[in-house]
Protein backbone atom coordinates (compact mmCIF):
# COMPACT_ATOMS: atom_id res chain seq x y z
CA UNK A 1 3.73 -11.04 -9.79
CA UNK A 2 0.94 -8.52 -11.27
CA UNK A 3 3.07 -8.51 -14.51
CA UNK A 4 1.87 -12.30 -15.21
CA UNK A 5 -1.21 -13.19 -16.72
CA UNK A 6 -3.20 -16.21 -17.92
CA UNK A 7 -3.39 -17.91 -20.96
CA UNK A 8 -6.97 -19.29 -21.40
CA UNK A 9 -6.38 -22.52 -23.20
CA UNK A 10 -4.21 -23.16 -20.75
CA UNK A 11 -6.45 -22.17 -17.71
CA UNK A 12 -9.37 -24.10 -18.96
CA UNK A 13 -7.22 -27.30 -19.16
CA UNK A 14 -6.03 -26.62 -15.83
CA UNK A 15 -9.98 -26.25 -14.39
CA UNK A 16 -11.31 -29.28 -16.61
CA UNK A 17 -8.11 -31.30 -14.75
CA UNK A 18 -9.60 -30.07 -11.55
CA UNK A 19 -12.68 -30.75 -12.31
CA UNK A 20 -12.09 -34.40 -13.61
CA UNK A 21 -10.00 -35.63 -10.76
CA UNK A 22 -12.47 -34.05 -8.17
CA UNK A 23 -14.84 -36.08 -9.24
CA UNK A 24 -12.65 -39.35 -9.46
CA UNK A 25 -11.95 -38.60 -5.90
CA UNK A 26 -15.38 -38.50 -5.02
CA UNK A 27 -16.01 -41.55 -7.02
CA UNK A 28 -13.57 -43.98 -5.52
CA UNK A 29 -14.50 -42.30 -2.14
CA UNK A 30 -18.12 -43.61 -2.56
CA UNK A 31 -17.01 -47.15 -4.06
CA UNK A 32 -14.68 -47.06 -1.08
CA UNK A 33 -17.13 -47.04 1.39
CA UNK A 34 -19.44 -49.37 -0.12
CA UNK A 35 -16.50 -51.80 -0.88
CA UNK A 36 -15.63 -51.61 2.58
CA UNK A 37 -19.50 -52.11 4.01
CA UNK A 38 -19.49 -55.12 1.58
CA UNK A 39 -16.64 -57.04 2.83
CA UNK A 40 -17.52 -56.20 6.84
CA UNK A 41 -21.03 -57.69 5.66
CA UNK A 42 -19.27 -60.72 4.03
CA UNK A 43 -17.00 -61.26 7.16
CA UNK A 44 -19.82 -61.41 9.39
CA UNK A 45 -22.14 -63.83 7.57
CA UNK A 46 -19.38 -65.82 5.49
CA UNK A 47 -16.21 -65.60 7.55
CA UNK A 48 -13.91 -64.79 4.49
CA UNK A 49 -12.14 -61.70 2.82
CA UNK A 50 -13.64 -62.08 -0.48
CA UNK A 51 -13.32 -58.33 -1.65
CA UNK A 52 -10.22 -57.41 0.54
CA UNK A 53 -8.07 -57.26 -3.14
CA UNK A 54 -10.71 -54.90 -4.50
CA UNK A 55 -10.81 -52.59 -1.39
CA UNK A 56 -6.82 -52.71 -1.77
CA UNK A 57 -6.99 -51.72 -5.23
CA UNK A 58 -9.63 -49.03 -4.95
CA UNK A 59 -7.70 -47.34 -1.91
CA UNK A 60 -4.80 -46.89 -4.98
CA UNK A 61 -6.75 -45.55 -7.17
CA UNK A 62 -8.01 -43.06 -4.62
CA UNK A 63 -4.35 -42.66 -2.84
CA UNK A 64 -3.66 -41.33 -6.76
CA UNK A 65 -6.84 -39.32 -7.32
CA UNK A 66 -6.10 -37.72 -4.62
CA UNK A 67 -2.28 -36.90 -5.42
CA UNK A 68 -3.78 -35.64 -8.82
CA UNK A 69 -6.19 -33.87 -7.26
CA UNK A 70 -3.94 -31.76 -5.26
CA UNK A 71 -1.87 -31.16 -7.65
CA UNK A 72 -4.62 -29.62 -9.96
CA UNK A 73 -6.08 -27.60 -7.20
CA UNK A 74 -2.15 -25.99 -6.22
CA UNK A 75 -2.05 -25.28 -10.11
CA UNK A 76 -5.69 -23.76 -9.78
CA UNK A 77 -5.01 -21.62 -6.99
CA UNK A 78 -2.28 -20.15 -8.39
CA UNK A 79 -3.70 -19.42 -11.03
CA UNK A 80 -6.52 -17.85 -9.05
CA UNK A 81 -4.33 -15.95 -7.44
CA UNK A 82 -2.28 -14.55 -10.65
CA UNK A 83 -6.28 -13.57 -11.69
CA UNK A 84 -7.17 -12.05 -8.92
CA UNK A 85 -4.07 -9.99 -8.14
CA UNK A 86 -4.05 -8.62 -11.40
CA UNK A 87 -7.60 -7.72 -10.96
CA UNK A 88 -7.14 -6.19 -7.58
CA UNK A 89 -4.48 -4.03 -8.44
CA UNK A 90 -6.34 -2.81 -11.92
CA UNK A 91 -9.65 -1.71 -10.07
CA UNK A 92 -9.26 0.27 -6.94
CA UNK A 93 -12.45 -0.14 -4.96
CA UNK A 94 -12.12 2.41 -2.01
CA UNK A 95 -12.42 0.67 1.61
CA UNK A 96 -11.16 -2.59 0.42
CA UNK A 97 -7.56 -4.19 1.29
CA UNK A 98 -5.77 -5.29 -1.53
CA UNK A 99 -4.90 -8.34 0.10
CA UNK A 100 -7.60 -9.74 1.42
CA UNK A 101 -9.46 -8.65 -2.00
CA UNK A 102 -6.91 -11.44 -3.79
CA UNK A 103 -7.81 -13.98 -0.92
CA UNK A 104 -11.30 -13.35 -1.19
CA UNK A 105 -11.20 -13.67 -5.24
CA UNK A 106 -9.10 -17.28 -5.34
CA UNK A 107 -11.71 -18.81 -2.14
CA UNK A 108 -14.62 -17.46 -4.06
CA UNK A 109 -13.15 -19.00 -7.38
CA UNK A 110 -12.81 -22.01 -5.75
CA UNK A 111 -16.84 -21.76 -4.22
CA UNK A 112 -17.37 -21.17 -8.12
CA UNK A 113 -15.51 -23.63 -10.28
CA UNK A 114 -17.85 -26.50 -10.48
CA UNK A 115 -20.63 -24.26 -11.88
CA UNK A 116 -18.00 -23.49 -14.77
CA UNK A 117 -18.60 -24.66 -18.14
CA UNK A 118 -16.23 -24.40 -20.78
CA UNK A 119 -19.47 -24.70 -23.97
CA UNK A 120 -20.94 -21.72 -22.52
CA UNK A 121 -18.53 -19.60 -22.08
CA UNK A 122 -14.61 -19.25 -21.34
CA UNK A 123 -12.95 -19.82 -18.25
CA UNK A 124 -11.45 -16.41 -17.76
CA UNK A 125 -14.65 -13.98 -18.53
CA UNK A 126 -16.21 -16.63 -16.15
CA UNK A 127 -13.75 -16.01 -13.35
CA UNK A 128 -13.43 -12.40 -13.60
CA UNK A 129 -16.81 -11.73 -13.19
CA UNK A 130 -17.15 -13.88 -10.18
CA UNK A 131 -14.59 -12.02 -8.92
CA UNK A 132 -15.59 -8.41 -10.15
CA UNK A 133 -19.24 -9.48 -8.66
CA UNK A 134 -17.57 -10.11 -5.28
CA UNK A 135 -15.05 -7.40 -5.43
CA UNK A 136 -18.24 -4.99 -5.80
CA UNK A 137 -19.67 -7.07 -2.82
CA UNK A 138 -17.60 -6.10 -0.69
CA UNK A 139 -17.12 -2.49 -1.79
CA UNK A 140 -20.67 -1.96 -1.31
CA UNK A 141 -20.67 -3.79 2.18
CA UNK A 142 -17.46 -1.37 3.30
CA UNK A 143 -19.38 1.74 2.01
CA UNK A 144 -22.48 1.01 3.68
CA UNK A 145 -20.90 0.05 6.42
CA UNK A 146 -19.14 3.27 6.81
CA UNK A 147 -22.18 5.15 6.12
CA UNK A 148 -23.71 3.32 9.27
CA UNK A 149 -20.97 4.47 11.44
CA UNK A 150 -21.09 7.66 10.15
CA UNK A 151 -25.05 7.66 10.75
CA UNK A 152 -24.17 5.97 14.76
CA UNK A 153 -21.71 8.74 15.20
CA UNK A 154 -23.97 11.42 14.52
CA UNK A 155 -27.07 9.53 16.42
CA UNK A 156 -24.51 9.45 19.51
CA UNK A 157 -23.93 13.36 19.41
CA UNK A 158 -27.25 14.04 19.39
CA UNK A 159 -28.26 11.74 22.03
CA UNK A 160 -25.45 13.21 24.60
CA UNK A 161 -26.72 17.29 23.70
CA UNK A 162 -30.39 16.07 24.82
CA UNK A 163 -29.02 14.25 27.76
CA UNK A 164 -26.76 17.79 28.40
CA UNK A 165 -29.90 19.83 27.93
CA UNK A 166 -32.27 17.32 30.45
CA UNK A 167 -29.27 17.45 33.07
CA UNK A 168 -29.93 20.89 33.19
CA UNK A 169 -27.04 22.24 30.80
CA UNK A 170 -28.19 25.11 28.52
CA UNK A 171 -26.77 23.89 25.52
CA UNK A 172 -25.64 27.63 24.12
CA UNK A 173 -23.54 29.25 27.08
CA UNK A 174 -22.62 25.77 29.22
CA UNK A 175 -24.12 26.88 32.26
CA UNK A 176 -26.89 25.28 34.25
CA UNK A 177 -30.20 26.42 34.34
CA UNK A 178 -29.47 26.36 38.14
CA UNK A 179 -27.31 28.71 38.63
CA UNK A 180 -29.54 31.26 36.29
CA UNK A 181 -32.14 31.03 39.07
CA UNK A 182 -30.07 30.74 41.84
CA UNK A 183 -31.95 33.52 43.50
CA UNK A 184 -34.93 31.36 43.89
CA UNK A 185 -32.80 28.64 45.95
């Protein structure tokens, strides 16, 4: 799947989509809600169902923002993926899976979309240097992380020859400091 790439026209259309219908679901989810407080309100005081057709009708329109969005956001991750594969497998950062490299670029694509704007820039220099940022992320988290160990591992070895050396031990020939002065015993 490497061998695919994006077209940009195309990938911007896909994000504005996304976009759009993200925010119609959070729109009708809001009107919703207040719909819904309205008409529990008018029950109480009035006894009647006055906005009952307009709650109907709003829980459509969500129903299909909803479809829409999901649709947009399957197109998006895909395309996401196809992105970050292809930028995986061009830079090899040592210490990093491949795999979880693509997973981490589409989720922090996703964390990154709604700060995208197509009038200052275009989608895919956007996206690839969100992911490039967090591909260098986590290469300098594994390195660092390795140094530490490294660092730990060394700390440990030095902390069991001084516990060697206080048990008695002498540290060059392995015998105990006892046994040299056995004759005083």
């Amino acid at each position: 799947m490497a061998n695919e790439y994006l077209n940009n026209k195309t990938f911007e259309s896909i994000i504005h989509s996304f976009q759009y219908h993200k925010r119609q679901k959070s729109k009708y989810e809001l009107i919703a809600s207040e719909l819904k407080e309205t008409r529990n309100r008018r029950v109480l005081v009035y006894n009647d169902d006055f906005k009952n057709n307009a709650v109907i009708e709003n829980e459509k329109l969500y129903k299909n923002s909803v479809e829409n969005y999901k649709l947009f956001q399957e197109q998006l991750a895909y395309a996401f993926y196809v992105l970050s594969e292809n930028i995986a497998n061009y830079s090899k950062f040592s210490g990093i899976d491949v795999d979880d490299a693509i997973q981490e670029g589409v989720l922090i694509c996703f964390e990154k979309i709604d700060r995208f704007d197509s009038r200052k820039g275009k989608a895919f220099n956007y996206m690839t240097t969100c992911i490039l940022n967090h591909f260098r992320q986590l290469y300098r988290s594994a390195r660092n992380y390795n140094e530490l160990k490294k660092r730990y591992h060394i700390h440990l070895q030095e902390k069991l020859e001084k516990v060697l050396i206080r048990n008695g031990k002498d540290r060059h020939s392995g015998k105990s400091n006892l046994d040299k002065n056995s004759n005083s015993w």
